[in-house]
PDB file of N, CA and C in Angstrom:
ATOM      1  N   UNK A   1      -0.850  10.173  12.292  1.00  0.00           N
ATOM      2  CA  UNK A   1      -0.427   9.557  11.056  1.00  0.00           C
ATOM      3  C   UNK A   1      -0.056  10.655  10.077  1.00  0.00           C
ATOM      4  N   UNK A   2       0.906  10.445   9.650  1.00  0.00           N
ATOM      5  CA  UNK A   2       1.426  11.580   8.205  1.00  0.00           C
ATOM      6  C   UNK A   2       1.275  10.916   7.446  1.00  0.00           C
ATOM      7  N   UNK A   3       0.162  11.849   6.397  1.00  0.00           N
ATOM      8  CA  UNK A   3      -0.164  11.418   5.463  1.00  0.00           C
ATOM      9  C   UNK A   3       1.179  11.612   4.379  1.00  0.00           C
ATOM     10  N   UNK A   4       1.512  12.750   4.592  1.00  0.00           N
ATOM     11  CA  UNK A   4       2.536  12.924   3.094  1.00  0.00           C
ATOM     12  C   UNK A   4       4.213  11.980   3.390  1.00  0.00           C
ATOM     13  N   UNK A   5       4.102  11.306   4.616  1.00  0.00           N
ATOM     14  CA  UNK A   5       5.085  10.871   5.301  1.00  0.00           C
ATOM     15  C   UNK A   5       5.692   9.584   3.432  1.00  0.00           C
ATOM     16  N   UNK A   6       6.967   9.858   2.919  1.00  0.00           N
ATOM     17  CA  UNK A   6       7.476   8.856   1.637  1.00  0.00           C
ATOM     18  C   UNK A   6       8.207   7.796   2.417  1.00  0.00           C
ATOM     19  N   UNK A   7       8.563   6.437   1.608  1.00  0.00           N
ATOM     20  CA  UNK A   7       9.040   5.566   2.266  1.00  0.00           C
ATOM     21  C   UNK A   7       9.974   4.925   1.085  1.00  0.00           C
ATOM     22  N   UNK A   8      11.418   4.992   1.403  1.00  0.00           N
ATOM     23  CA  UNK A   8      12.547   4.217   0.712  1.00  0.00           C
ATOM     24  C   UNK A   8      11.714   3.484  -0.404  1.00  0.00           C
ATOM     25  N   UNK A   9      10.638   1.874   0.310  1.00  0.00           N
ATOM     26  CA  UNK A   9      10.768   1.267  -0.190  1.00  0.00           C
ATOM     27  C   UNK A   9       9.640   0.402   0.079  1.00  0.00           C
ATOM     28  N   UNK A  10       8.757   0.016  -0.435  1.00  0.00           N
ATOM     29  CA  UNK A  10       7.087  -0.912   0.531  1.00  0.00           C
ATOM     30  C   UNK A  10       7.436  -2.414  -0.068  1.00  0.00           C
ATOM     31  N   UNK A  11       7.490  -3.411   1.091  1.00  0.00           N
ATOM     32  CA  UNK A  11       7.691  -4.682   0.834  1.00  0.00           C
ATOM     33  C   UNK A  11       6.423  -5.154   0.391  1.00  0.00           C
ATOM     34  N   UNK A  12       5.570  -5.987  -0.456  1.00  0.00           N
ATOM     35  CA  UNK A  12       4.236  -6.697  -0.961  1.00  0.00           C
ATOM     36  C   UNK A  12       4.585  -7.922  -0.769  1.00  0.00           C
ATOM     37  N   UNK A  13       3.603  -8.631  -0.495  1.00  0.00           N
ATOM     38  CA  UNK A  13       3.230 -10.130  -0.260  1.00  0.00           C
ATOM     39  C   UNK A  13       1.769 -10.645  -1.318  1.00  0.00           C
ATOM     40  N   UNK A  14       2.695 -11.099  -2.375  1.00  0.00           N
ATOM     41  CA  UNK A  14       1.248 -11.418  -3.123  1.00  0.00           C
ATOM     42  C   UNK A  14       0.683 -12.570  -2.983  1.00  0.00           C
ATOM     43  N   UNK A  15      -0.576 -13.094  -3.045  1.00  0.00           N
ATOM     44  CA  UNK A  15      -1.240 -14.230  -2.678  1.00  0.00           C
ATOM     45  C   UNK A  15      -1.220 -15.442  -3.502  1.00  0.00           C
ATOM     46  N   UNK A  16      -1.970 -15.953  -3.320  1.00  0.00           N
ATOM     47  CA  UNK A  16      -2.390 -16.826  -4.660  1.00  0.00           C
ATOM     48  C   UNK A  16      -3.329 -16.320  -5.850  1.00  0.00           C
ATOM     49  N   UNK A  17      -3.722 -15.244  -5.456  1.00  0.00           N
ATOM     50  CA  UNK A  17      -4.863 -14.628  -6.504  1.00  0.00           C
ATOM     51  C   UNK A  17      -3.992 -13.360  -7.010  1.00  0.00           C
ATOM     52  N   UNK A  18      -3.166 -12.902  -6.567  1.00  0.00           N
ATOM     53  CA  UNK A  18      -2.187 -12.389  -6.830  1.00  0.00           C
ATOM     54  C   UNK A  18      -2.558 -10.510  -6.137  1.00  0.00           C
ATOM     55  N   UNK A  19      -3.568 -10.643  -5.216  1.00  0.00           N
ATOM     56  CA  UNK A  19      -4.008  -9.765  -4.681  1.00  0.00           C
ATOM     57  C   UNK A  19      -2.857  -9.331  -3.451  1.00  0.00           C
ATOM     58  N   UNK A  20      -2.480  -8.413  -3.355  1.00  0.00           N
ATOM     59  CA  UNK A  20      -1.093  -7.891  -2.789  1.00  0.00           C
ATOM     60  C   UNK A  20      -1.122  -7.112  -1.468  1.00  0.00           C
ATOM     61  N   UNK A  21      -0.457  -7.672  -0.575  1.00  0.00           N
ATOM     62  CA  UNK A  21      -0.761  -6.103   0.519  1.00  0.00           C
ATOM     63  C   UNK A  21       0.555  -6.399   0.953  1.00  0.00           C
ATOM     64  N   UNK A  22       0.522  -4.778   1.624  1.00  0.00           N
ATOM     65  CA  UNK A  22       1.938  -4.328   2.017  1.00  0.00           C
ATOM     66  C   UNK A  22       2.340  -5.234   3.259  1.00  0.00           C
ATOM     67  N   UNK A  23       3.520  -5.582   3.600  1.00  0.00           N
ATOM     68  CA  UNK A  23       4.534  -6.589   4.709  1.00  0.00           C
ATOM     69  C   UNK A  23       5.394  -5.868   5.285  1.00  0.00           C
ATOM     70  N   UNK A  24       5.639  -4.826   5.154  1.00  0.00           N
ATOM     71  CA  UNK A  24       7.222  -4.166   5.500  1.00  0.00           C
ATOM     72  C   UNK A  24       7.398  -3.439   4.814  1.00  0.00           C
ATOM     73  N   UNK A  25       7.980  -1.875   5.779  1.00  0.00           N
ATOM     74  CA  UNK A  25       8.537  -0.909   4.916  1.00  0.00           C
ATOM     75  C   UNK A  25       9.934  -0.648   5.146  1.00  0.00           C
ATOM     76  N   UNK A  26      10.526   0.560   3.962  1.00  0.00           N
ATOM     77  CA  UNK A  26      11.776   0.790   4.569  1.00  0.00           C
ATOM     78  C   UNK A  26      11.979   2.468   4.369  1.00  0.00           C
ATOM     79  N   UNK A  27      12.536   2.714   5.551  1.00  0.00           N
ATOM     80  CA  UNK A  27      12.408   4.460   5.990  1.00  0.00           C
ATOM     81  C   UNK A  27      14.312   4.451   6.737  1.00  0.00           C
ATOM     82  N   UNK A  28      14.893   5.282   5.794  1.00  0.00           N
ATOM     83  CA  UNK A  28      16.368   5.797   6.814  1.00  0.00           C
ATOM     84  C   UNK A  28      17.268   4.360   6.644  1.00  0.00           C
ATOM     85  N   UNK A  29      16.646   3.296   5.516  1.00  0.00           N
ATOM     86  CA  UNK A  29      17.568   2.086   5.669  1.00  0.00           C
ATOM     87  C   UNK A  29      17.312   0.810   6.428  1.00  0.00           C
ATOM     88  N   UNK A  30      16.156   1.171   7.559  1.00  0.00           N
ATOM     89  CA  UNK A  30      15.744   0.375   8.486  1.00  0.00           C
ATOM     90  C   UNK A  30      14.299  -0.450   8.282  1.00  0.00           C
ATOM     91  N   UNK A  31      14.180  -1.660   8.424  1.00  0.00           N
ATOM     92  CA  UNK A  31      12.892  -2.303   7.905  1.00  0.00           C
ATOM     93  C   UNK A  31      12.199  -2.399   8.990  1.00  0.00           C
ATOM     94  N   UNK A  32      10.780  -1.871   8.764  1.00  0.00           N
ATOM     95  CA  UNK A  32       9.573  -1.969   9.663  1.00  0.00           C
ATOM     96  C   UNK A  32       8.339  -2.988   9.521  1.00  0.00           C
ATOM     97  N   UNK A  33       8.179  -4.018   9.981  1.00  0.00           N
ATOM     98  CA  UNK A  33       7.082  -4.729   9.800  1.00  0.00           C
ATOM     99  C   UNK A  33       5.576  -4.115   9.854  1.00  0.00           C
ATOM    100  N   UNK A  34       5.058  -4.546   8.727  1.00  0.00           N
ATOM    101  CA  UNK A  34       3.674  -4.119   9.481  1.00  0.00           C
ATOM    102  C   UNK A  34       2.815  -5.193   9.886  1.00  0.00           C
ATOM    103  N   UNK A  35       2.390  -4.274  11.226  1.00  0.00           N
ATOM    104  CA  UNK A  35       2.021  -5.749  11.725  1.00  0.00           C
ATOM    105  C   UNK A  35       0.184  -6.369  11.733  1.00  0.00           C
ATOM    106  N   UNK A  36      -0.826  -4.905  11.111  1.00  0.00           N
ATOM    107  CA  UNK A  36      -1.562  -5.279  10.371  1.00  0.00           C
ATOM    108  C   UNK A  36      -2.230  -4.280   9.482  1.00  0.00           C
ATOM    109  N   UNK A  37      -3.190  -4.639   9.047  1.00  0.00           N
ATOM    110  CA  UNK A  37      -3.524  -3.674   7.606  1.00  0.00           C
ATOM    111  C   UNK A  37      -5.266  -2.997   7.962  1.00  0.00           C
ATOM    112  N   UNK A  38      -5.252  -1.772   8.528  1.00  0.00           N
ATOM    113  CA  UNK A  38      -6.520  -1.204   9.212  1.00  0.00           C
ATOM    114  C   UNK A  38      -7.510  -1.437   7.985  1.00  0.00           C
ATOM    115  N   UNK A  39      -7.248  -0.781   6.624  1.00  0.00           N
ATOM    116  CA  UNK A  39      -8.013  -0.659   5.943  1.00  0.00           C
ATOM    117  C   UNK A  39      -7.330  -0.404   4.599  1.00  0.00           C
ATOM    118  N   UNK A  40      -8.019  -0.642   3.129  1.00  0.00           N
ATOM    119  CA  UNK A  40      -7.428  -0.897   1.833  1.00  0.00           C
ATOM    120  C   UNK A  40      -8.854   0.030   1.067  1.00  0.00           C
ATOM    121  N   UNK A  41      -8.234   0.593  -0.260  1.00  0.00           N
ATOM    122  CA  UNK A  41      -9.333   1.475  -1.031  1.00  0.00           C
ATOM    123  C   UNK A  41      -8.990   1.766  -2.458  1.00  0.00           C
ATOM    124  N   UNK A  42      -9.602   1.808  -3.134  1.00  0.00           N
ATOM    125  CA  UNK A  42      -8.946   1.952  -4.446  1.00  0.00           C
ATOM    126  C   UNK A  42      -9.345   3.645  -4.821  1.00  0.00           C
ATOM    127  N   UNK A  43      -8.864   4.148  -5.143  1.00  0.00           N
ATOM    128  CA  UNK A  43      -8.814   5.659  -5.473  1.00  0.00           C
ATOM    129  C   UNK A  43      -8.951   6.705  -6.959  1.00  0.00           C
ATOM    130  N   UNK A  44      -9.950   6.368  -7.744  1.00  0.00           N
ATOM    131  CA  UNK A  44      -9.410   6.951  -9.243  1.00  0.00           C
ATOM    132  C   UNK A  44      -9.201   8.288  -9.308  1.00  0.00           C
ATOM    133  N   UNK A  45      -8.333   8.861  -9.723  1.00  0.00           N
ATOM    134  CA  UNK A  45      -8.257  10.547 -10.140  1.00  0.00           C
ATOM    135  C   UNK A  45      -9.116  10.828 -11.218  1.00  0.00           C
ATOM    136  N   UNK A  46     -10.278  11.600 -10.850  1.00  0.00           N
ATOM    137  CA  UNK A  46     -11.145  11.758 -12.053  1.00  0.00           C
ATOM    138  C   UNK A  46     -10.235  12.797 -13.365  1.00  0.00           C
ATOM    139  N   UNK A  47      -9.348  13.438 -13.216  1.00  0.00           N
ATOM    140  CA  UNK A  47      -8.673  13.899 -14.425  1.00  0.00           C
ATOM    141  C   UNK A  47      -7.896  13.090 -15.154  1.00  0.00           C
ATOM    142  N   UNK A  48      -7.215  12.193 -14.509  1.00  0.00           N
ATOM    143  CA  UNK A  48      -6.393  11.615 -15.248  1.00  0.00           C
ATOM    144  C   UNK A  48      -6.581  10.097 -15.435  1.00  0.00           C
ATOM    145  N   UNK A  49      -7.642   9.347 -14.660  1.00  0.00           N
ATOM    146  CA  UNK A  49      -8.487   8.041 -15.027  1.00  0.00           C
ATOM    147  C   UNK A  49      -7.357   6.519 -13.896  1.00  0.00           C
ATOM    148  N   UNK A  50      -5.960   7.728 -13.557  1.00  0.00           N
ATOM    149  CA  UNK A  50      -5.268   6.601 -12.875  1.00  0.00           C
ATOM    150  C   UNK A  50      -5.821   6.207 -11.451  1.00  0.00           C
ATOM    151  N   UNK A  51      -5.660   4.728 -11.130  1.00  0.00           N
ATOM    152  CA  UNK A  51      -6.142   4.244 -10.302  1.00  0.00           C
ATOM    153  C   UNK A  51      -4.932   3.579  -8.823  1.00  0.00           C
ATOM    154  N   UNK A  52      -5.520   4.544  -7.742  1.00  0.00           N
ATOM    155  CA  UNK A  52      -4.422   3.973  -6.633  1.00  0.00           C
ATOM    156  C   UNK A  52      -4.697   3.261  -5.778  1.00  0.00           C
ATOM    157  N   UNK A  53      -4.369   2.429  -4.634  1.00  0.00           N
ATOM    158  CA  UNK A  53      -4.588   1.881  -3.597  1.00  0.00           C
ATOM    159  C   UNK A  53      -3.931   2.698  -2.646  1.00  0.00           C
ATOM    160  N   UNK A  54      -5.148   2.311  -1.606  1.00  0.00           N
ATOM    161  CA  UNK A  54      -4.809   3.211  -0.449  1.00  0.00           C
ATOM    162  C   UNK A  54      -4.857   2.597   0.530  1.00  0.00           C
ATOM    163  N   UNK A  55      -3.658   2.213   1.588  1.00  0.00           N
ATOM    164  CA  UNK A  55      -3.568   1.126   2.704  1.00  0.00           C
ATOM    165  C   UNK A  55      -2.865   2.163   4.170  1.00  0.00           C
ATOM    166  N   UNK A  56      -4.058   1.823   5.094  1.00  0.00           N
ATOM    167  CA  UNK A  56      -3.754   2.133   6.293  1.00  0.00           C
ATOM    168  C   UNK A  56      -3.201   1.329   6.755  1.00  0.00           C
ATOM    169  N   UNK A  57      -2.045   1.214   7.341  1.00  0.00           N
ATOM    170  CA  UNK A  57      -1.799   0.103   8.251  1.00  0.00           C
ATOM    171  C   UNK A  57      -0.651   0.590   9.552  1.00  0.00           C
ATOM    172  N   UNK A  58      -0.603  -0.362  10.411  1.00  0.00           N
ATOM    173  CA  UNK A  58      -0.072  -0.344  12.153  1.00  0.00           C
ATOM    174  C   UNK A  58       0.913  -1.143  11.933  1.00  0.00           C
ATOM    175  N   UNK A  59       1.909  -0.006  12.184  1.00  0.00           N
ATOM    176  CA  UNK A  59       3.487  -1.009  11.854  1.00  0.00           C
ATOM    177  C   UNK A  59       3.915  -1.908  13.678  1.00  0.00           C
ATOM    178  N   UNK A  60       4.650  -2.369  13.626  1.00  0.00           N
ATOM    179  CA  UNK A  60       4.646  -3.694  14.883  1.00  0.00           C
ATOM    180  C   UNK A  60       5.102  -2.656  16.124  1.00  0.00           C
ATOM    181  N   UNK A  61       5.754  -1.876  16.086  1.00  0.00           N
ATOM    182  CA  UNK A  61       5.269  -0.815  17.104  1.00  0.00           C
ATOM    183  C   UNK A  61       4.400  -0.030  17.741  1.00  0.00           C
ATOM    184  N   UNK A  62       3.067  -0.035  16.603  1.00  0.00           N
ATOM    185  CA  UNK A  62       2.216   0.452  16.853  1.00  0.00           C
ATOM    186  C   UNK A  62       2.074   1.689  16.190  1.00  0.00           C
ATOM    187  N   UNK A  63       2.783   2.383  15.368  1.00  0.00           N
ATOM    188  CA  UNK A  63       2.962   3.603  14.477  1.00  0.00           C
ATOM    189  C   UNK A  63       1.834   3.433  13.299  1.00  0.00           C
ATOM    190  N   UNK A  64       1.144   4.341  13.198  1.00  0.00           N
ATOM    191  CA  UNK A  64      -0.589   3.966  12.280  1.00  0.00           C
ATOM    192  C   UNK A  64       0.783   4.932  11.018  1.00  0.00           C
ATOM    193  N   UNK A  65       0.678   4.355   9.818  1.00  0.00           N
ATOM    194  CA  UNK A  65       1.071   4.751   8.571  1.00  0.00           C
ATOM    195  C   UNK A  65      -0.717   4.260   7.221  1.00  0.00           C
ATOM    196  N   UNK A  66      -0.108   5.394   6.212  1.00  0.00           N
ATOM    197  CA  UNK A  66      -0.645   5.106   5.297  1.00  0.00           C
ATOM    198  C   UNK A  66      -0.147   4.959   4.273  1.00  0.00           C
ATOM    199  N   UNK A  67      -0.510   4.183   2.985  1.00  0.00           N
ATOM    200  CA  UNK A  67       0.788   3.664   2.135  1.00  0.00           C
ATOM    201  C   UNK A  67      -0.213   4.095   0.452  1.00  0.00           C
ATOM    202  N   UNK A  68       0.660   4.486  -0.056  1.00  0.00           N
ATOM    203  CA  UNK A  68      -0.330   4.789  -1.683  1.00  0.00           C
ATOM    204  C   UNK A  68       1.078   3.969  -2.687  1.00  0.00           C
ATOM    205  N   UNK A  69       0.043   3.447  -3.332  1.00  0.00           N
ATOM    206  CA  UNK A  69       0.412   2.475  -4.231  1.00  0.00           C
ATOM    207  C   UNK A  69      -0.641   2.789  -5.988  1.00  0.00           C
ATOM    208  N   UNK A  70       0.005   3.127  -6.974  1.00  0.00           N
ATOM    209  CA  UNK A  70      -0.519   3.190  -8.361  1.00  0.00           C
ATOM    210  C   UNK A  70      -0.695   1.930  -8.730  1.00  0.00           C
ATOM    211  N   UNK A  71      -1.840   1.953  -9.347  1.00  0.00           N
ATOM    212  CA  UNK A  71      -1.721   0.293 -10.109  1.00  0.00           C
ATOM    213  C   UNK A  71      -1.914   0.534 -11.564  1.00  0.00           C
ATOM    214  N   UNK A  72      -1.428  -0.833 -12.285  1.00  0.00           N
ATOM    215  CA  UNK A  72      -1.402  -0.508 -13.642  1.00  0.00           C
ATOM    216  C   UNK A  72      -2.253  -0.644 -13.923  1.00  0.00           C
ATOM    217  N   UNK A  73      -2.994  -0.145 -15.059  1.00  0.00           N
ATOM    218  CA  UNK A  73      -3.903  -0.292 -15.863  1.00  0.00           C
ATOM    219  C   UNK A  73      -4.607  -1.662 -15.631  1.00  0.00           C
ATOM    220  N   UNK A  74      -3.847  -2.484 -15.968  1.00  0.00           N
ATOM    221  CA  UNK A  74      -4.487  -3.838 -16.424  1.00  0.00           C
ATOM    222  C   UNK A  74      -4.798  -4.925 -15.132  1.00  0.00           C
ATOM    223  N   UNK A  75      -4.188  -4.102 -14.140  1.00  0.00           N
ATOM    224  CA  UNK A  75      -4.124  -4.423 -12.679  1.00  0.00           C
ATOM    225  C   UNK A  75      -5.391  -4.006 -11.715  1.00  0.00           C
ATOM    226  N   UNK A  76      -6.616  -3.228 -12.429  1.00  0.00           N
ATOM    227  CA  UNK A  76      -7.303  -2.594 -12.054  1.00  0.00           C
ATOM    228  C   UNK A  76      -8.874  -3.406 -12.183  1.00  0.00           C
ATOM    229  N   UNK A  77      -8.643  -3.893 -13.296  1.00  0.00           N
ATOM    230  CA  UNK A  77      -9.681  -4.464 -14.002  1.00  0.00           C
ATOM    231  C   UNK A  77      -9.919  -6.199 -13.031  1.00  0.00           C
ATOM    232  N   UNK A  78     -10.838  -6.608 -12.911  1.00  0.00           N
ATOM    233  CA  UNK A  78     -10.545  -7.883 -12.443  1.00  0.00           C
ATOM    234  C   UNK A  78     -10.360  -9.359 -13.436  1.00  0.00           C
ATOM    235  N   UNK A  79      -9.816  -9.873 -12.807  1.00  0.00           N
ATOM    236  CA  UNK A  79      -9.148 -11.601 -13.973  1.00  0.00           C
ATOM    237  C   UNK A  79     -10.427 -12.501 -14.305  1.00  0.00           C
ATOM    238  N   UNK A  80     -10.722 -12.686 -15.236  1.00  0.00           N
ATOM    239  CA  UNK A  80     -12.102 -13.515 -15.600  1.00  0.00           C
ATOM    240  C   UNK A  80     -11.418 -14.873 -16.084  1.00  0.00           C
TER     241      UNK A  80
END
């Protein structure tokens, strides 16, 4: 798996709770399904307080990728 591996473009599928995971990427123009999601993590940078998600996932070929995603601020916190 390459970690530093960038991608065009990460397709999301948000739910009903509006909790999001990645569906498809795009690398060279070409769309890759993923076909499931190993593992999800939230990440804070203690210098700068921003908060990322971190998604392993097995694209439908079988290619293990990892996907980093920033979330906003207000996206971090949970909905009461």
């Amino acid at each position: 798996m390459d970690k530093k591996e960038k991608f065009d473009r990460v397709e999301f599928y948000a739910g009903g709770y509006g909790q999001e995971k990645p569906l498809a990427v795009y690398r060279a123009g070409e769309r890759h399904l993923i076909e499931k999601v190993i593992s999800k993590k939230r990440i804070m940078d203690s210098r700068t307080g921003r908060i990322k998600e971190v998604f392993e996932c097995q694209l439908a070929g079988g290619e293990k990728i990892e996907i980093e995603r920033e979330l906003e601020q207000d996206q971090s916190k949970p909905k009461r």
